[in-house]
PDB file of N, CA and C in Angstrom:
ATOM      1  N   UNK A   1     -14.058  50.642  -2.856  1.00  0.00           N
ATOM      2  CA  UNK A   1     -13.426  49.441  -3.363  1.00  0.00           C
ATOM      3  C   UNK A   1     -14.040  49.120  -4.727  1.00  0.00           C
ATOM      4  N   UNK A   2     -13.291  48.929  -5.922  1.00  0.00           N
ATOM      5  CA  UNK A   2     -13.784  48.357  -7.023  1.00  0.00           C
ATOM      6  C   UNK A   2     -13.946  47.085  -7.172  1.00  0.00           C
ATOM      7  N   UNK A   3     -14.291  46.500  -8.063  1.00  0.00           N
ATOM      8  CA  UNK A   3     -14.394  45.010  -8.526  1.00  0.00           C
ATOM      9  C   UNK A   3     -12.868  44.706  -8.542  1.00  0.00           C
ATOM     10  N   UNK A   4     -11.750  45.174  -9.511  1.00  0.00           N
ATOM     11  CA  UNK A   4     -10.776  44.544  -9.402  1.00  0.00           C
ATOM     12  C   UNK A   4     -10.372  44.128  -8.272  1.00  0.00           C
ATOM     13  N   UNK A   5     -10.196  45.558  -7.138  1.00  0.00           N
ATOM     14  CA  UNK A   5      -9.710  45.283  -6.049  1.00  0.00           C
ATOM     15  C   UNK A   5      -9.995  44.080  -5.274  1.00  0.00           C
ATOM     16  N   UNK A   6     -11.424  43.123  -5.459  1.00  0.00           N
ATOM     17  CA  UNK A   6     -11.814  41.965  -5.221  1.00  0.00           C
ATOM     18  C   UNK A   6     -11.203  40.830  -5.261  1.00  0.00           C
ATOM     19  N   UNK A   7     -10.825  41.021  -6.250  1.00  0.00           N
ATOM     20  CA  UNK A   7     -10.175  39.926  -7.533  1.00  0.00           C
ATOM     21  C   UNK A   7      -8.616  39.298  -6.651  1.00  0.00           C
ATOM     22  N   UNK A   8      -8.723  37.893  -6.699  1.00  0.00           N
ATOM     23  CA  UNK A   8      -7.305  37.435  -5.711  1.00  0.00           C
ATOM     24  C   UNK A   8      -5.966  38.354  -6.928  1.00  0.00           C
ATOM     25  N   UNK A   9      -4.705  38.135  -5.644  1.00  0.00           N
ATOM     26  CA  UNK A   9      -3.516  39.000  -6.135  1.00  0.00           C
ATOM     27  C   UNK A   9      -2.843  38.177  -6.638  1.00  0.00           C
ATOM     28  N   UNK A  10      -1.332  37.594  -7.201  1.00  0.00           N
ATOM     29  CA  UNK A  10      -0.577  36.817  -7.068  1.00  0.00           C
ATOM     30  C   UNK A  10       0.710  37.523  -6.627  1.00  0.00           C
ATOM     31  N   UNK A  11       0.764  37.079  -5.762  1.00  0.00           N
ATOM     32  CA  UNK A  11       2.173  38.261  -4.842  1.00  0.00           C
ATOM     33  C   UNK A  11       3.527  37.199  -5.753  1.00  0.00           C
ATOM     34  N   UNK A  12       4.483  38.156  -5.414  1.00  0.00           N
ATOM     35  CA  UNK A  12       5.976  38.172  -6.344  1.00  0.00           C
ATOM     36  C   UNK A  12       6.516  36.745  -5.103  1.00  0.00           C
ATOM     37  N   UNK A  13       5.824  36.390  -4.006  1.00  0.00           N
ATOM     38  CA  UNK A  13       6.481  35.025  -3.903  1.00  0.00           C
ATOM     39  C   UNK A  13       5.274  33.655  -4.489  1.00  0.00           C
ATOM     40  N   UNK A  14       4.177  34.143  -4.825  1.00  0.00           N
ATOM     41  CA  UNK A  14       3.611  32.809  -5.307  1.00  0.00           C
ATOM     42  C   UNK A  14       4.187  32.925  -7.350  1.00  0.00           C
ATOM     43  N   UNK A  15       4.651  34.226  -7.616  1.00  0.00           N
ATOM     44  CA  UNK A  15       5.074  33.981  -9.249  1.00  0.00           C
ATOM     45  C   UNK A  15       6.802  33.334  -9.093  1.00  0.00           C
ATOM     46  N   UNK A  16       7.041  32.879  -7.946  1.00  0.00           N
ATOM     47  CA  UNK A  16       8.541  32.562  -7.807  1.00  0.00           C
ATOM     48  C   UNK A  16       8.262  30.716  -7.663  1.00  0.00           C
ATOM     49  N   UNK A  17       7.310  30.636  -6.902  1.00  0.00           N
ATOM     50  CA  UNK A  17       6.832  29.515  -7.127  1.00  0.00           C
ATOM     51  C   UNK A  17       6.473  28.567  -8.061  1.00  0.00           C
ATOM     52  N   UNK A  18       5.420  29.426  -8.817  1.00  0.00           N
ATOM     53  CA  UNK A  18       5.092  28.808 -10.496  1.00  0.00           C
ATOM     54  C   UNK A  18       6.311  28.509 -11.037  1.00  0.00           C
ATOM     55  N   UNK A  19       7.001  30.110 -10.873  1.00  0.00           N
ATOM     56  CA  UNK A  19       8.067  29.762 -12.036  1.00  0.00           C
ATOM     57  C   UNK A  19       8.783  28.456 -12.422  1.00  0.00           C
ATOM     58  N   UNK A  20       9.464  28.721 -10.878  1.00  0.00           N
ATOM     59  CA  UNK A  20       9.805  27.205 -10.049  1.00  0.00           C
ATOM     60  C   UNK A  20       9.164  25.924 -10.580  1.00  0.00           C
ATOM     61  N   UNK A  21       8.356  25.922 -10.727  1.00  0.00           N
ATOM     62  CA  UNK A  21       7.051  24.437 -10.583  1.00  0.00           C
ATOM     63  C   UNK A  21       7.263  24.258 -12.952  1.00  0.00           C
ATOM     64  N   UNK A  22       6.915  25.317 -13.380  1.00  0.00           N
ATOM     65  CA  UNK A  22       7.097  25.090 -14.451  1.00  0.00           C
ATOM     66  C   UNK A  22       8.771  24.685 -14.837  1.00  0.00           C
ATOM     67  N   UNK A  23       9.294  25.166 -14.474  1.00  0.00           N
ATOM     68  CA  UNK A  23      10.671  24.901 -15.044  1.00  0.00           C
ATOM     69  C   UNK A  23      11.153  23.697 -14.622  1.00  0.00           C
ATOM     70  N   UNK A  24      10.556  23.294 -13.511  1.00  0.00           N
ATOM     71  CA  UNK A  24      10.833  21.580 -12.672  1.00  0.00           C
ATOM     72  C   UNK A  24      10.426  20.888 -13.541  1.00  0.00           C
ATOM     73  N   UNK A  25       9.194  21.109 -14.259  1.00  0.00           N
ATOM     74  CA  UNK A  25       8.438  20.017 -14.943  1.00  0.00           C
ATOM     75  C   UNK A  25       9.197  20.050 -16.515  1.00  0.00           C
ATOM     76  N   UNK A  26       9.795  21.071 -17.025  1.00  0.00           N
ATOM     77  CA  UNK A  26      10.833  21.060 -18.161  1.00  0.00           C
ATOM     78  C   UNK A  26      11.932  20.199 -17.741  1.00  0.00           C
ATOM     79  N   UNK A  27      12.706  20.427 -16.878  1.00  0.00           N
ATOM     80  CA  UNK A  27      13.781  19.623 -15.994  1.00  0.00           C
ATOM     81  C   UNK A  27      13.100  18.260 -16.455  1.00  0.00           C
ATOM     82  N   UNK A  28      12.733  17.493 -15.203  1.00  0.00           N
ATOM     83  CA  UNK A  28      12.469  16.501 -15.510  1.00  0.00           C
ATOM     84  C   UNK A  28      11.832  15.743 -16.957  1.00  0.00           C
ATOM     85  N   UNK A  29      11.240  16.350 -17.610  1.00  0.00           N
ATOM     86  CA  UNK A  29      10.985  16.371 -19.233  1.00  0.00           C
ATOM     87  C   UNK A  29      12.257  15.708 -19.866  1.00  0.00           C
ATOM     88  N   UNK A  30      13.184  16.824 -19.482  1.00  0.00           N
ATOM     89  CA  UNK A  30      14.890  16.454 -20.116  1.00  0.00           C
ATOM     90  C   UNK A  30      15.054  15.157 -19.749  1.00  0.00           C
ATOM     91  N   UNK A  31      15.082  15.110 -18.245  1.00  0.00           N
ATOM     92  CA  UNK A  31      15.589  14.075 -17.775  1.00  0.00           C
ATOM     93  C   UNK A  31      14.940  12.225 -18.031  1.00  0.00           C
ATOM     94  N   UNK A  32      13.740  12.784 -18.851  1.00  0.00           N
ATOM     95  CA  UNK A  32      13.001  11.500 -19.631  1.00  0.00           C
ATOM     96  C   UNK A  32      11.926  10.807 -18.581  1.00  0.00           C
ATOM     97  N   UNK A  33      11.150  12.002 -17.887  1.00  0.00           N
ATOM     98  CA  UNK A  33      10.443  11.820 -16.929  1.00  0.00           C
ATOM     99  C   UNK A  33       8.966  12.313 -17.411  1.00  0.00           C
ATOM    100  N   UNK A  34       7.779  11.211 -17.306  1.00  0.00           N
ATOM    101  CA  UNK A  34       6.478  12.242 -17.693  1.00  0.00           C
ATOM    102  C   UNK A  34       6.048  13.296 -16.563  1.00  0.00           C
ATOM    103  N   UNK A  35       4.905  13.887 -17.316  1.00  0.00           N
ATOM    104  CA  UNK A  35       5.015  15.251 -16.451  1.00  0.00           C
ATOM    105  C   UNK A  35       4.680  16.322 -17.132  1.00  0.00           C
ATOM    106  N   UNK A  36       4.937  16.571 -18.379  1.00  0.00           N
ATOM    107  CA  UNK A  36       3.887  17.925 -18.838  1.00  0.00           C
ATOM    108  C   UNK A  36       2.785  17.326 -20.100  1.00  0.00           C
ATOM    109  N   UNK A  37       2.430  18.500 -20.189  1.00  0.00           N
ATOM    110  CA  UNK A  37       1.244  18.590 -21.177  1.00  0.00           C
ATOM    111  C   UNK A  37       1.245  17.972 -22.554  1.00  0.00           C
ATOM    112  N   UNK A  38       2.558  18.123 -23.225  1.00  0.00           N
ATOM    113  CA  UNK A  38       2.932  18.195 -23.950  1.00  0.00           C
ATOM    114  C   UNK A  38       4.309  18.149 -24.110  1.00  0.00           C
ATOM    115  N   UNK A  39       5.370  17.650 -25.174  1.00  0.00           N
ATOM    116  CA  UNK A  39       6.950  17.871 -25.416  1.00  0.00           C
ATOM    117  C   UNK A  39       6.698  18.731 -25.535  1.00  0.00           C
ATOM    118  N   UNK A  40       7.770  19.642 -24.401  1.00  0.00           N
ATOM    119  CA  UNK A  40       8.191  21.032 -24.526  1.00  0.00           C
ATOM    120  C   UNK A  40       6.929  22.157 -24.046  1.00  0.00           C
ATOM    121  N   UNK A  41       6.076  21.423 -23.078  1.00  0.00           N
ATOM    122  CA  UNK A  41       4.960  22.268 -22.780  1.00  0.00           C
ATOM    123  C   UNK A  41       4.084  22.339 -21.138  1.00  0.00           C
ATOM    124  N   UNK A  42       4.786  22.869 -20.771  1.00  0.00           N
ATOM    125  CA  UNK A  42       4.781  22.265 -19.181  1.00  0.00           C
ATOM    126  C   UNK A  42       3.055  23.729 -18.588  1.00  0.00           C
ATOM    127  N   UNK A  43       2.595  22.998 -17.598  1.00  0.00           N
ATOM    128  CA  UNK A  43       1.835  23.699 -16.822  1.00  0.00           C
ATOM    129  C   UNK A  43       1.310  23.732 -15.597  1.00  0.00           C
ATOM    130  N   UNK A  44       0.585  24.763 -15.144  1.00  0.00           N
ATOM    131  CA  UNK A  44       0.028  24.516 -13.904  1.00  0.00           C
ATOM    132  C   UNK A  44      -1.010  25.509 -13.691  1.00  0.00           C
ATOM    133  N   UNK A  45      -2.427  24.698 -12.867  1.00  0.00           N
ATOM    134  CA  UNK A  45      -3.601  25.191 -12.885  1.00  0.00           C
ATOM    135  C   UNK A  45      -4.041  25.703 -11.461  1.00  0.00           C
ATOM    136  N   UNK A  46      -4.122  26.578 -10.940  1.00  0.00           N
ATOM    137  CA  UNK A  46      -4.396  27.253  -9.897  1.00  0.00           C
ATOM    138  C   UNK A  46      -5.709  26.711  -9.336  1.00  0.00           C
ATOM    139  N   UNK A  47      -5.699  26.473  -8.087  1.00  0.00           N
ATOM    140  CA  UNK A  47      -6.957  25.595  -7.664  1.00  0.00           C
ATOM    141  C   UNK A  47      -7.635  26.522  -6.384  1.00  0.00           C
ATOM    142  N   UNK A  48      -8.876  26.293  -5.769  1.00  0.00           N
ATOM    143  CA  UNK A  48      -9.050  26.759  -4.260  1.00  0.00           C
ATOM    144  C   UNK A  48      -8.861  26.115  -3.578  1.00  0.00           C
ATOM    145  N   UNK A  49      -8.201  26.118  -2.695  1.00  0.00           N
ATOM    146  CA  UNK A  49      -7.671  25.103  -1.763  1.00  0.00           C
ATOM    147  C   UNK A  49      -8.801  24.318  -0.910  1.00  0.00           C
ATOM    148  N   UNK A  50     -10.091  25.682  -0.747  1.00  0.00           N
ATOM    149  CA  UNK A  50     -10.586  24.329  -0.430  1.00  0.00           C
ATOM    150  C   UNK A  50     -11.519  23.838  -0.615  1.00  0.00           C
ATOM    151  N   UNK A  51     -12.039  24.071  -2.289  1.00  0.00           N
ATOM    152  CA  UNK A  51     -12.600  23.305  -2.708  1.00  0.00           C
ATOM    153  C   UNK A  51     -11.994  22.388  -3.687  1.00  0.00           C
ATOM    154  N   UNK A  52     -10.967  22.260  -3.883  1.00  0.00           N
ATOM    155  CA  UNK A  52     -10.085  21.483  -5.480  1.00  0.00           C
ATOM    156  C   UNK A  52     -10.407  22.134  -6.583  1.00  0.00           C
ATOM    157  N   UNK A  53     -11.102  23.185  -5.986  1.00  0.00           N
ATOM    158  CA  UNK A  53     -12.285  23.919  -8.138  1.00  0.00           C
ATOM    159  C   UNK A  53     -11.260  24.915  -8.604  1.00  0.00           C
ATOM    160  N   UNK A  54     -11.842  25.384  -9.447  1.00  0.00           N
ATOM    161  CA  UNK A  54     -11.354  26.611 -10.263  1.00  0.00           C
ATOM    162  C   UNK A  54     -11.326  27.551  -8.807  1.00  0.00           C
ATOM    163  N   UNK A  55      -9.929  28.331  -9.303  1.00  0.00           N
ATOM    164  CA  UNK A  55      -9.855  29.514  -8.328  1.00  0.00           C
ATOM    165  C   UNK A  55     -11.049  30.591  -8.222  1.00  0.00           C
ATOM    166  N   UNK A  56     -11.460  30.933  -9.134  1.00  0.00           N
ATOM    167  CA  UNK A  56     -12.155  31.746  -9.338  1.00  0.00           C
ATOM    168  C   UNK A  56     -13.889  31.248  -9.823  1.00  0.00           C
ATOM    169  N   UNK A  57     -14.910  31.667  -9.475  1.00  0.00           N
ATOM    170  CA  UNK A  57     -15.764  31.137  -9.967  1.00  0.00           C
ATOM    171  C   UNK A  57     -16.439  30.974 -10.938  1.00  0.00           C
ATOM    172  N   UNK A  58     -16.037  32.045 -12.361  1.00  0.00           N
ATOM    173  CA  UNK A  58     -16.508  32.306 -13.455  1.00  0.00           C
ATOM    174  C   UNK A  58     -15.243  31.763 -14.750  1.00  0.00           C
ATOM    175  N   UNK A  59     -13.721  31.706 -13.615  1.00  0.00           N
ATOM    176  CA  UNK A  59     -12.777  31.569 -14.359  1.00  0.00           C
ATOM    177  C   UNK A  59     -11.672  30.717 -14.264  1.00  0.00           C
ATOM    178  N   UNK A  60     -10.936  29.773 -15.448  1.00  0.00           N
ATOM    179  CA  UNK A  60     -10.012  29.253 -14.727  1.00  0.00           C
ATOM    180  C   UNK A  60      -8.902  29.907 -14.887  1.00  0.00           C
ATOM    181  N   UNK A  61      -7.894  29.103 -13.920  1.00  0.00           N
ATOM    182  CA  UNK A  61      -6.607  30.278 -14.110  1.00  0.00           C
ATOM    183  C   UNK A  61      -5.404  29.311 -14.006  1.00  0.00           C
ATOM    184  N   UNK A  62      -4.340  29.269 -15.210  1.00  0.00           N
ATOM    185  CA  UNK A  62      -3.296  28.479 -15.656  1.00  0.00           C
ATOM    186  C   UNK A  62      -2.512  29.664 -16.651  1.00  0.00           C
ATOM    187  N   UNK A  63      -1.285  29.167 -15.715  1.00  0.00           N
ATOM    188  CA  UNK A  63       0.294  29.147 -16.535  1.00  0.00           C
ATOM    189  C   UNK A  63       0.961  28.234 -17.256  1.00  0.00           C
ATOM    190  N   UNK A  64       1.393  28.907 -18.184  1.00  0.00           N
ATOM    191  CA  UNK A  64       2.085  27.632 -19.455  1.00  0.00           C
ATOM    192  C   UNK A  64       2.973  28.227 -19.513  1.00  0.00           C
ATOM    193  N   UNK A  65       4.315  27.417 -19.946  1.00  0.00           N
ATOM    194  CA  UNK A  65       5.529  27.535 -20.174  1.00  0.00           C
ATOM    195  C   UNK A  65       5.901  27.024 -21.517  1.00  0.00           C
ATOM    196  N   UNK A  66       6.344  27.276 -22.628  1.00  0.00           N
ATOM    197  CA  UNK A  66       6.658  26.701 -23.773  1.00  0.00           C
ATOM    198  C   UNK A  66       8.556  26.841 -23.906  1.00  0.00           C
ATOM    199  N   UNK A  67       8.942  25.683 -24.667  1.00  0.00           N
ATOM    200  CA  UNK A  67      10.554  25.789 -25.077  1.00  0.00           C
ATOM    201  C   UNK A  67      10.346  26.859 -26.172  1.00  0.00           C
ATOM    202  N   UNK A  68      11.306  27.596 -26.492  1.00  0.00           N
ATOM    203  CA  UNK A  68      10.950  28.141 -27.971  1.00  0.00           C
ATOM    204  C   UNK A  68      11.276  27.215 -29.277  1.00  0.00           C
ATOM    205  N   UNK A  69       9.980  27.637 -30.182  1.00  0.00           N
ATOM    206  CA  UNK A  69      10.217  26.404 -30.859  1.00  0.00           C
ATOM    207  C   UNK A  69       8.854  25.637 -30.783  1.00  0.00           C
ATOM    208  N   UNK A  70       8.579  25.101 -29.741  1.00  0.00           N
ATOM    209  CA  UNK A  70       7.533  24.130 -29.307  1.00  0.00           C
ATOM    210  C   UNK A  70       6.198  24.295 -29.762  1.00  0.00           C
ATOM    211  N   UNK A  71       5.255  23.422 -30.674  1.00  0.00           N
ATOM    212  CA  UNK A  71       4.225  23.719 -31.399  1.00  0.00           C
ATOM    213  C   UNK A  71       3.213  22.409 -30.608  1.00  0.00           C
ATOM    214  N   UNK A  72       2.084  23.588 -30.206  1.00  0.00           N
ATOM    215  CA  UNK A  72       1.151  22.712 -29.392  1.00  0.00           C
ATOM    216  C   UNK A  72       0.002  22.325 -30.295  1.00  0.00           C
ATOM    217  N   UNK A  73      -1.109  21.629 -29.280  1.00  0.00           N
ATOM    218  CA  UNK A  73      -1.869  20.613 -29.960  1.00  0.00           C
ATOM    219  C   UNK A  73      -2.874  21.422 -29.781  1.00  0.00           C
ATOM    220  N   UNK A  74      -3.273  22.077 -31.481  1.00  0.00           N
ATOM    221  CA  UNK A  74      -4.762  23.091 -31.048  1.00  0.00           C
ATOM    222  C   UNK A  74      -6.357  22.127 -30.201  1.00  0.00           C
ATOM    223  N   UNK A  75      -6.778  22.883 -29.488  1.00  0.00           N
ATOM    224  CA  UNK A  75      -7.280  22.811 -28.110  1.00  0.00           C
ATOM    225  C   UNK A  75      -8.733  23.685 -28.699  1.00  0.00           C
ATOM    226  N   UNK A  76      -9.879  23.327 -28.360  1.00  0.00           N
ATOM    227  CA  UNK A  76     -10.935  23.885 -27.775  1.00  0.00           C
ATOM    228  C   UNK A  76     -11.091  23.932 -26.397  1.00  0.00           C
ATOM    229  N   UNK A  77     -11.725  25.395 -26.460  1.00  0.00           N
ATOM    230  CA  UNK A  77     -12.465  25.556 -25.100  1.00  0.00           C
ATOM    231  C   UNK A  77     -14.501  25.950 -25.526  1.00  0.00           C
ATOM    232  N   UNK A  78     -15.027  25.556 -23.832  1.00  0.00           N
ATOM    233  CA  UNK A  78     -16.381  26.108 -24.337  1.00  0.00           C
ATOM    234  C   UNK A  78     -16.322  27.499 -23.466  1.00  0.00           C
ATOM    235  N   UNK A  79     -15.885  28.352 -23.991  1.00  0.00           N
ATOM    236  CA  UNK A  79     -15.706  29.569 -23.155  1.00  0.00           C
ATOM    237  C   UNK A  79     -14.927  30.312 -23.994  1.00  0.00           C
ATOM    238  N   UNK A  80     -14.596  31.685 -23.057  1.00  0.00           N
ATOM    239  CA  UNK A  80     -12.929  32.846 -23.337  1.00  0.00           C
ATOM    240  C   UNK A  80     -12.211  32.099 -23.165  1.00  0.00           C
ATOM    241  N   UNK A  81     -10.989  32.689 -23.709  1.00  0.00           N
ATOM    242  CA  UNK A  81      -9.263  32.416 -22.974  1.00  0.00           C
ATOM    243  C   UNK A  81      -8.542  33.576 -23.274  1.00  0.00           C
ATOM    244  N   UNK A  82      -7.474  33.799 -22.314  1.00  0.00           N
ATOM    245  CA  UNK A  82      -7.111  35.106 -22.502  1.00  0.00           C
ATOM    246  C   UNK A  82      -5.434  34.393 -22.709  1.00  0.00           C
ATOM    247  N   UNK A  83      -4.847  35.061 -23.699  1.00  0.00           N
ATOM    248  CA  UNK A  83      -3.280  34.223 -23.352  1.00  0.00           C
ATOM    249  C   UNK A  83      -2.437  35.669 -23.393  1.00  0.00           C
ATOM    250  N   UNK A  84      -1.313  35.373 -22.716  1.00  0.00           N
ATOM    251  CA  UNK A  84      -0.429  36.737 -22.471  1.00  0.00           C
ATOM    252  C   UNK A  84       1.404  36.088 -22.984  1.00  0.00           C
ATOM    253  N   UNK A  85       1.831  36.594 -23.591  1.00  0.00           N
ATOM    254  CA  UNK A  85       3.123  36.303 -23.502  1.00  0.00           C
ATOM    255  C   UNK A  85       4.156  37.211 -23.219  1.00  0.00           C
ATOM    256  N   UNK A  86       5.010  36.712 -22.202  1.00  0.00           N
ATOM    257  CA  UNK A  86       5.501  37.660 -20.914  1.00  0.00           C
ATOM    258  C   UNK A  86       7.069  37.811 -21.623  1.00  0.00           C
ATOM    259  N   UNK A  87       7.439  36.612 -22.061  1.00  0.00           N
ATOM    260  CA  UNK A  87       9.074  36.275 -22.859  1.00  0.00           C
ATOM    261  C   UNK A  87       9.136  35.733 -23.865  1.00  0.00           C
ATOM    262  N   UNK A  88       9.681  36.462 -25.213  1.00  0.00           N
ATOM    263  CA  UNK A  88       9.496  35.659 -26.458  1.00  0.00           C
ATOM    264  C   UNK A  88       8.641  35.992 -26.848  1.00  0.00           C
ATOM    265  N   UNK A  89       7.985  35.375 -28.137  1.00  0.00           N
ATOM    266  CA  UNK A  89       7.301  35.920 -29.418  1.00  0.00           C
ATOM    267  C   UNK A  89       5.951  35.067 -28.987  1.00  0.00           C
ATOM    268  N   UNK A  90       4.636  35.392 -30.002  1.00  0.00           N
ATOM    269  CA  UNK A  90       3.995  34.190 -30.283  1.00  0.00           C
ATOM    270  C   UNK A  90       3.901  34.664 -32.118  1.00  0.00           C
ATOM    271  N   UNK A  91       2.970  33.089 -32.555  1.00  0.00           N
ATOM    272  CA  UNK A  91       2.831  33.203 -33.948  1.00  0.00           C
ATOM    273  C   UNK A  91       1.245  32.424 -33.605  1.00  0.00           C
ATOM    274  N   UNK A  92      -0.309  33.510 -34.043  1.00  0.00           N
ATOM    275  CA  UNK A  92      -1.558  33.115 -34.033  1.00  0.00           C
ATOM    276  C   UNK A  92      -1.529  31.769 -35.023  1.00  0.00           C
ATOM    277  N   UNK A  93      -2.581  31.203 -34.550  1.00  0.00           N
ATOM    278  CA  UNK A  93      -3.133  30.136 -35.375  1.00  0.00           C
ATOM    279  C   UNK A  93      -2.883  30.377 -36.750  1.00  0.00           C
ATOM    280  N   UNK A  94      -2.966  29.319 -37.383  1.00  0.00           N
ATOM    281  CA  UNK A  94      -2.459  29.165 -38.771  1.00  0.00           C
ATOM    282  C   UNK A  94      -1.160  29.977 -39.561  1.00  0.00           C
ATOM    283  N   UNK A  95      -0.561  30.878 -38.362  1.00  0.00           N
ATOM    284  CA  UNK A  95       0.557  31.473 -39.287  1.00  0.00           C
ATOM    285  C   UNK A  95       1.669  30.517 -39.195  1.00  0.00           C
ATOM    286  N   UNK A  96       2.875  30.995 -40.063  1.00  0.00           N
ATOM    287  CA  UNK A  96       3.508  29.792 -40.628  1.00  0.00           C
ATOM    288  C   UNK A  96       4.895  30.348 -40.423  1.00  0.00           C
ATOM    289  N   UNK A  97       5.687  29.970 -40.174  1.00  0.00           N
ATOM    290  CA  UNK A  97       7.400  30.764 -39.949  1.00  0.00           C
ATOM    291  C   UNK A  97       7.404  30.596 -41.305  1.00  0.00           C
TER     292      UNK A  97
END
C-alpha cells in the first residue's frame, strides 16, 4: 500500500453532490438570496464529520465554482494552495484580458 492509497477518495456520487451544492448556491444567488462567497463565487469546504475540522490533517479541502467572468477578492493564505481548473480558462494574478 502506498501513501496515496491512504489518502480519502471522492467517489463519482459525492462529486454529484458538490456539484449539486455549488450550483444551488449560484441558483439562489440569482434568485437574490445570500449564500456564497462572493457575486458569482459559490463554495464548499469538506469537513470530518466527526470532528467539524479539516478533512485531512495537514490539509484543507474546498471546491469553488466561478460564473465566467467573475473576478475574486485576492485572498492570503498561511500555507500551499493548490487550484485546478476542470471547465474554462483561468487568468494568474495580475494578468489583464
Amino acid at each position: 500500500m502506498t501513501a496515496t492509497d491512504r489518502l480519502p477518495k471522492i467517489s463519482a456520487a459525492e462529486q454529484e453532490h458538490t456539484d449539486a451544492a455549488l450550483a444551488a448556491q449560484l441558483e439562489l444567488e440569482a434568485e437574490g438570496h445570500p449564500g456564497v462567497v462572493e457575486p458569482g463565487h459559490a463554495a464548499v469546504r469538506f469537513t470530518n464529520p466527526a470532528t467539524a475540522g479539516d478533512c485531512l490533517s495537514t490539509m484543507r479541502c474546498e471546491m469553488h465554482r466561478l460564473h465566467a467572468g467573475t473576478r475574486t477578492a485576492t485572498t492570503r493564505t498561511a500555507g500551499s494552495a493548490v487550484w485546478q481548473v476542470f471547465d474554462g480558462a483561468t487568468r494568474g494574478p495580475g494578468r489583464r484580458s
